[in-house]
N, C-alpha and C. Protein backbone atom coordinates (compact mmCIF):
# COMPACT_ATOMS: atom_id res chain seq x y z
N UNK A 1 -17.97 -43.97 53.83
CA UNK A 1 -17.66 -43.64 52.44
C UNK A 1 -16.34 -42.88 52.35
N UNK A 2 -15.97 -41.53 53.55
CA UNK A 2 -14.86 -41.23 53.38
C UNK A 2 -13.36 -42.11 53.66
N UNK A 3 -13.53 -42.64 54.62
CA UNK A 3 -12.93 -43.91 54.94
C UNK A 3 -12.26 -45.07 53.54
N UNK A 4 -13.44 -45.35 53.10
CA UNK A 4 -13.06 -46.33 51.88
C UNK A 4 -12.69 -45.32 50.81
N UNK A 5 -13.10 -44.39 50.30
CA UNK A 5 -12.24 -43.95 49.16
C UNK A 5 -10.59 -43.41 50.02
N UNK A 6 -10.67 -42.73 50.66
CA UNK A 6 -9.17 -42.59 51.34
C UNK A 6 -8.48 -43.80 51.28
N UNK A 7 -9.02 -45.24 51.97
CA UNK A 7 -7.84 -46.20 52.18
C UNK A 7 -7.58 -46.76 50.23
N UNK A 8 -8.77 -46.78 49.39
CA UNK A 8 -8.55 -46.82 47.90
C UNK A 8 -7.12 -46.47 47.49
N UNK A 9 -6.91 -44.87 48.04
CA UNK A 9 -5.92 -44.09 47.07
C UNK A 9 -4.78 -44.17 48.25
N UNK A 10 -4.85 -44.44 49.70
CA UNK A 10 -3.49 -44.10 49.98
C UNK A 10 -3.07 -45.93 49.89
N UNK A 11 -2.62 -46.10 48.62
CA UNK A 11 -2.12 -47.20 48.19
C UNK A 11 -1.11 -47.95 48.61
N UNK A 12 -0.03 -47.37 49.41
CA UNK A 12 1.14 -47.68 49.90
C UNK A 12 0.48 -47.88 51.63
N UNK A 13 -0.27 -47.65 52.04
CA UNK A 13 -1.33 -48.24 53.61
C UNK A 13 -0.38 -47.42 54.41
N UNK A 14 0.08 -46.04 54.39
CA UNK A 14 0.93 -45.30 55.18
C UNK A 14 -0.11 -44.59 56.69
N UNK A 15 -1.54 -44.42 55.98
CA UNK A 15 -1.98 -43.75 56.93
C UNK A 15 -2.03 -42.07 55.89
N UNK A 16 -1.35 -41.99 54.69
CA UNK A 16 -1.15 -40.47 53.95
C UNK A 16 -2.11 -40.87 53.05
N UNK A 17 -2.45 -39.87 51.80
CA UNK A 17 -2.25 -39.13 50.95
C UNK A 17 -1.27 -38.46 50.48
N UNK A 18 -1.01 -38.83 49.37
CA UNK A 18 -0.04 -37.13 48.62
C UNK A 18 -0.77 -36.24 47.88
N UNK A 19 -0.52 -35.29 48.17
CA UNK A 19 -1.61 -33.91 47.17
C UNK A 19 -2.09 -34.39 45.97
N UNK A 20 -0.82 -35.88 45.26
CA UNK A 20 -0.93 -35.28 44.03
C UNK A 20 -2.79 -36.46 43.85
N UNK A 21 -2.79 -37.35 44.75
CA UNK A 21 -3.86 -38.14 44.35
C UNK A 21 -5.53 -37.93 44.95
N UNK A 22 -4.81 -36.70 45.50
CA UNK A 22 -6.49 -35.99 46.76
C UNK A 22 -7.49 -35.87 45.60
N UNK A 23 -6.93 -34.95 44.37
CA UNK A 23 -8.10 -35.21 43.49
C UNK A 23 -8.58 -35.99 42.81
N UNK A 24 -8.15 -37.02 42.64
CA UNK A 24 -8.90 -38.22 41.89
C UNK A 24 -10.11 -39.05 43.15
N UNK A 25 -9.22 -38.90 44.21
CA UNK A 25 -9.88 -39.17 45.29
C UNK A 25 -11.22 -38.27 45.61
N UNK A 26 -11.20 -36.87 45.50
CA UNK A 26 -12.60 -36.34 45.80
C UNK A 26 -13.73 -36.67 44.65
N UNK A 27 -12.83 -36.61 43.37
CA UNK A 27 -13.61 -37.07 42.73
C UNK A 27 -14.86 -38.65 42.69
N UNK A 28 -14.08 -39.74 43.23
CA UNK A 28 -14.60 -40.76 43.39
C UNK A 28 -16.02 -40.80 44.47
N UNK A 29 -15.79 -39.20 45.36
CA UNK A 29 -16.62 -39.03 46.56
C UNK A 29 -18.12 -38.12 45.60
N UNK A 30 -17.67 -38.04 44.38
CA UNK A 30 -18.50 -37.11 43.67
C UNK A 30 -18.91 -35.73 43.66
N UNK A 31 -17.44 -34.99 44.29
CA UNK A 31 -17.08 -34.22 44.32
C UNK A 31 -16.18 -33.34 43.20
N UNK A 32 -16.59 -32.87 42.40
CA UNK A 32 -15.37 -32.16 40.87
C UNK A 32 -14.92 -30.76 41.23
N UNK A 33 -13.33 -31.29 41.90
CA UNK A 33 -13.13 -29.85 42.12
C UNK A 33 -12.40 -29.23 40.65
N UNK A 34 -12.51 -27.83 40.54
CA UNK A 34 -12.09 -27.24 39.49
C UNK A 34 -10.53 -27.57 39.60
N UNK A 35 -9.20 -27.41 38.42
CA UNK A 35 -8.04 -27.01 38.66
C UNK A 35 -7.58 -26.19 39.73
N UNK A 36 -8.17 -24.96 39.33
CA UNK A 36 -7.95 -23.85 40.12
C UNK A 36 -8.41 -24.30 41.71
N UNK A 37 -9.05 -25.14 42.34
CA UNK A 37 -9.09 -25.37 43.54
C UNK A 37 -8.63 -26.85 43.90
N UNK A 38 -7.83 -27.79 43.13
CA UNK A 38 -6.79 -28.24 43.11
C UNK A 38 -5.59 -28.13 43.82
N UNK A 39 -5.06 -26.51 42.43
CA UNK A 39 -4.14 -26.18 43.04
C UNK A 39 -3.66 -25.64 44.12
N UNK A 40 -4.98 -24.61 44.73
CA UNK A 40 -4.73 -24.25 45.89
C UNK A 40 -4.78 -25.48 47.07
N UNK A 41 -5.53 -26.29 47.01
CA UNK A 41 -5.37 -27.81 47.72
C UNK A 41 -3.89 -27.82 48.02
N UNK A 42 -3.70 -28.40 46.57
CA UNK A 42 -1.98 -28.81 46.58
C UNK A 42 -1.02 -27.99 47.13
N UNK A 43 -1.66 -26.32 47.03
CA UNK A 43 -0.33 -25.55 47.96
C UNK A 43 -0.31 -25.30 49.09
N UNK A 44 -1.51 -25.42 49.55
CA UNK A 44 -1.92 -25.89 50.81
C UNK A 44 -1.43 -27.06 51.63
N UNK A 45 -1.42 -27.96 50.81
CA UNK A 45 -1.18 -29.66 51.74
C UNK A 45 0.58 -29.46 51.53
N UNK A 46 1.24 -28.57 50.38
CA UNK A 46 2.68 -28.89 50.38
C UNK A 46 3.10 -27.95 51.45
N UNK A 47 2.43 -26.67 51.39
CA UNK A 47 3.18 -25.59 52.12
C UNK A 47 3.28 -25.62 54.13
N UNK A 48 1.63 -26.91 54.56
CA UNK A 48 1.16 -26.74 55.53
C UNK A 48 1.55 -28.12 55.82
N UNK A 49 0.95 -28.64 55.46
CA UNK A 49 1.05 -30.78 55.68
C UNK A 49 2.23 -31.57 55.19
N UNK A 50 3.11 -30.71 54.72
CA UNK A 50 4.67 -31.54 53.98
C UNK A 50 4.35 -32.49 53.24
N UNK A 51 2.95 -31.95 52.15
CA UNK A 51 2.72 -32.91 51.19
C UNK A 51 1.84 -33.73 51.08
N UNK A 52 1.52 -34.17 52.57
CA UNK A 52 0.82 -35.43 52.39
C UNK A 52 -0.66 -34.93 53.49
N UNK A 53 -1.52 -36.07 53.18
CA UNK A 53 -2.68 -35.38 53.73
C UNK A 53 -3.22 -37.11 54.71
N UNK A 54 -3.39 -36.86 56.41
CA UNK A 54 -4.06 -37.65 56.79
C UNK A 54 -5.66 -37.38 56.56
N UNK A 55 -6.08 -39.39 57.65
CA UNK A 55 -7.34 -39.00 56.90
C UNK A 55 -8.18 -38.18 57.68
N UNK A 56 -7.91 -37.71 59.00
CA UNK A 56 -8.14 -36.56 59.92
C UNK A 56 -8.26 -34.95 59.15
N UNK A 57 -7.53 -34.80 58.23
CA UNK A 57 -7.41 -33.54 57.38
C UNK A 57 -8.01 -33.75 56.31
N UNK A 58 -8.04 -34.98 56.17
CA UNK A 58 -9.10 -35.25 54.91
C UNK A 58 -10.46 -35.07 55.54
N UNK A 59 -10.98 -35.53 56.51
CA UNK A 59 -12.39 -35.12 56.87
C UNK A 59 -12.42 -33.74 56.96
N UNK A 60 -11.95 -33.24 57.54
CA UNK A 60 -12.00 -31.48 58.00
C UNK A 60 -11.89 -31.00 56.33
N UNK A 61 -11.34 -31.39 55.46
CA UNK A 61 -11.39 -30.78 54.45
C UNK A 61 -12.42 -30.72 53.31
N UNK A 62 -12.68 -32.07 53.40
CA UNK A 62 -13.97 -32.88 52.26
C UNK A 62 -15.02 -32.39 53.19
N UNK A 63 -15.31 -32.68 54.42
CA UNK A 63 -16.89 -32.18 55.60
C UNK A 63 -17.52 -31.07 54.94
N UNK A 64 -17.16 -29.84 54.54
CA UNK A 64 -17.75 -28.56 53.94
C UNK A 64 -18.62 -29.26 52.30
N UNK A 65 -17.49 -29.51 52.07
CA UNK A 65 -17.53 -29.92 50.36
C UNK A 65 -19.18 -30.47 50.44
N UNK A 66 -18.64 -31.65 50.89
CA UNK A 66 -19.33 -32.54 51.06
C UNK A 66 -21.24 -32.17 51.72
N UNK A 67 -20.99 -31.12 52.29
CA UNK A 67 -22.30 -30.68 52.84
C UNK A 67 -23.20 -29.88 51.94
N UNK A 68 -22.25 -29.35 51.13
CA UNK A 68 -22.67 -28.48 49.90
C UNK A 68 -23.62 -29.27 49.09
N UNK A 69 -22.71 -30.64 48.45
CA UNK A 69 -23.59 -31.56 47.95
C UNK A 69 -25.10 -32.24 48.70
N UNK A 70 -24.92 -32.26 49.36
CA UNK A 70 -26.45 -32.85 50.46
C UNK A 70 -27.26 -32.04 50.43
N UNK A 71 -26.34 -30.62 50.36
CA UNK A 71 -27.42 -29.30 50.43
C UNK A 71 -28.34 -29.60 49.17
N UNK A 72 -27.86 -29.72 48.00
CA UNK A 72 -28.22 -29.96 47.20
C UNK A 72 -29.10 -31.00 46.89
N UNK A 73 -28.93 -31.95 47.27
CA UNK A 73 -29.91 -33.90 47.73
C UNK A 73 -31.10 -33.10 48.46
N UNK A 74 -30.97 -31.92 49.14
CA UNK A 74 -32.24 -32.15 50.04
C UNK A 74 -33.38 -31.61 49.39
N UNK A 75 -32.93 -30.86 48.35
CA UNK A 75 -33.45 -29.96 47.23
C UNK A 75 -34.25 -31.58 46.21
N UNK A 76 -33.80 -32.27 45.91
CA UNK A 76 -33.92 -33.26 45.20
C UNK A 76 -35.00 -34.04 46.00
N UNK A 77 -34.65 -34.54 46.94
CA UNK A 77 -35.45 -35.15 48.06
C UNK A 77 -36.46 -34.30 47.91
N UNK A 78 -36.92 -33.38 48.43
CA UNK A 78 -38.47 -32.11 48.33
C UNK A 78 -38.75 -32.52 47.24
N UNK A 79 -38.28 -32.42 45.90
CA UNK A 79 -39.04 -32.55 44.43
C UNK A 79 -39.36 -34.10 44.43
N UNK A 80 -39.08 -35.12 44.76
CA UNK A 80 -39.54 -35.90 44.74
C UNK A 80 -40.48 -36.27 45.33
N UNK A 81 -40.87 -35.32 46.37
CA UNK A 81 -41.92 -35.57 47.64
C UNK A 81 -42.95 -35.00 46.74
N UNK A 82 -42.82 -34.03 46.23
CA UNK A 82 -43.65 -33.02 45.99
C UNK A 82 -44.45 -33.61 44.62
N UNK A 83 -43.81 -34.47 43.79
CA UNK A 83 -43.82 -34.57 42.77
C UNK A 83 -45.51 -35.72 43.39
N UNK A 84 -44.70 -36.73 44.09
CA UNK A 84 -45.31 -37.78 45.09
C UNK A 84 -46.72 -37.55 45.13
N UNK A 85 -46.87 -35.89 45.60
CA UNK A 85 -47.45 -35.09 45.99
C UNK A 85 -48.67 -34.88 44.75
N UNK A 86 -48.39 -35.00 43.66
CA UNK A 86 -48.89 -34.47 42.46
C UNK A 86 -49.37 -35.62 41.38
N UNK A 87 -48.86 -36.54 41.45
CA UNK A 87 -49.15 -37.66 40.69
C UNK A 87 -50.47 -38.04 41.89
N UNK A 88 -51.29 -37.77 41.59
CA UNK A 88 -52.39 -38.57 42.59
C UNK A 88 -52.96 -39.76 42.44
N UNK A 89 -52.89 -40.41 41.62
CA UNK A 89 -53.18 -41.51 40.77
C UNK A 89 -51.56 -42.71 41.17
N UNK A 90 -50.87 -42.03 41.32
CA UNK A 90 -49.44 -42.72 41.76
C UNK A 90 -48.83 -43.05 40.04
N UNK A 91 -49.42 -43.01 39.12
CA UNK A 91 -48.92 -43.73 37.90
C UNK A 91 -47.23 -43.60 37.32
N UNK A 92 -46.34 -42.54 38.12
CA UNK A 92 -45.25 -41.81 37.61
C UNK A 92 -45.53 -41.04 37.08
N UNK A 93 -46.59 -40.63 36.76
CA UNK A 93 -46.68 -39.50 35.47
C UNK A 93 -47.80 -38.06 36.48
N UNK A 94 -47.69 -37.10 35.91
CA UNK A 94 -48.17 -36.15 36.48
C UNK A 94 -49.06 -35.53 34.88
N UNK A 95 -50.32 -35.93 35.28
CA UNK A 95 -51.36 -35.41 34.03
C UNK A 95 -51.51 -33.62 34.46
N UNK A 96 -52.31 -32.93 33.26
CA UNK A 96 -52.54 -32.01 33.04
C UNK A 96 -53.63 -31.62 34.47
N UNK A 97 -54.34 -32.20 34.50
CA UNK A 97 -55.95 -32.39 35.57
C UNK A 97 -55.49 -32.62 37.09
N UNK A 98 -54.05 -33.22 36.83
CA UNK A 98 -53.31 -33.34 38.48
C UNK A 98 -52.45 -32.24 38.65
N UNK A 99 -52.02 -31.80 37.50
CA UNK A 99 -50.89 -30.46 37.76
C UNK A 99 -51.97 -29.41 38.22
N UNK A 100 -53.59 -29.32 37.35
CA UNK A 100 -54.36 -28.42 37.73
C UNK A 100 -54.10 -28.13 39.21
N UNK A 101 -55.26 -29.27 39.48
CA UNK A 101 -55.66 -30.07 41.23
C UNK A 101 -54.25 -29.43 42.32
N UNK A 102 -53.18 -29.57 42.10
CA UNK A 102 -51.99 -29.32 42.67
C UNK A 102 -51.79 -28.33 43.16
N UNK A 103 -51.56 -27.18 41.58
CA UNK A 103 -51.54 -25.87 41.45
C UNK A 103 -52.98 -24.92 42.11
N UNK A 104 -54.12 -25.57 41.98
CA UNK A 104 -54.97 -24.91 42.71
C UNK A 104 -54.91 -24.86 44.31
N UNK A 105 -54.33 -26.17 44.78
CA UNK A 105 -54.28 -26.25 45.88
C UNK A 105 -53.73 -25.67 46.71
N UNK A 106 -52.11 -25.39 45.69
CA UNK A 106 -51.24 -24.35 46.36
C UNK A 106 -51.46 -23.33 46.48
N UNK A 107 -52.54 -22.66 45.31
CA UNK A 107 -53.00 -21.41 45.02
C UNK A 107 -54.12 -21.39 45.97
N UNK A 108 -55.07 -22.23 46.35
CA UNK A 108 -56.33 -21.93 46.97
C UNK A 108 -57.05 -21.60 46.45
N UNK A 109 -56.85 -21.64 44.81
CA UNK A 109 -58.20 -20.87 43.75
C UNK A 109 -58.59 -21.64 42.69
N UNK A 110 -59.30 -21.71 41.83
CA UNK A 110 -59.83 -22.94 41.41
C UNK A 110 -59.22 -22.08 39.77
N UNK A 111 -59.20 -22.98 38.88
CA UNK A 111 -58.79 -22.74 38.20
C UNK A 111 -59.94 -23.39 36.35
């Protein structure tokens, strides 16, 4: 995935990036960085990388980002288990009598 959005934007097939297209690019990874961490990007890749960003610095850079978000998926992943967990009937839906059943279970007390 990092691979194909990188070769997407470095359009001219140099092997670069230029600062100015890293963010449209993280974005496509579903990543929204603010302005404000943009710009420090950009003064970063001009002041350190002469502008341009391989895709070696692009992993080391997006890898964090990017873990943040998963952090987040795994959170998502559990509620769906859990949910799994609660619909006992399987129907999609989670009745009043299954949220009981659930909640007691977790509780250990009958309700």
């Amino acid at each position: 995935e990092l691979l194909d959005a990188f070769k997407e934007f470095d359009t001219d097939q140099d092997g670069y990036l230029s600062y100015k297209d890293l963010g449209a690019c993280m974005r496509t990874l579903g990543y929204m960085p603010t302005e404000m961490e943009l710009i420090e990007i950009s003064q970063h890749i001009k002041m350190r990388m002469g502008g341009r960003v391989d895709f070696e610095d692009f992993v080391q850079m997006m890898g964090p980002k990017l873990r943040e978000e998963t952090a987040h998926m795994v959170g998502v992943r559990e509620l769906k288990i859990a949910f799994r967990e609660f619909d006992m009937n399987g129907d999609g839906e989670i009745s009043s009598a299954e949220m009981r059943e659930a909640i007691a279970a977790l509780l250990g007390e009958q309700l």
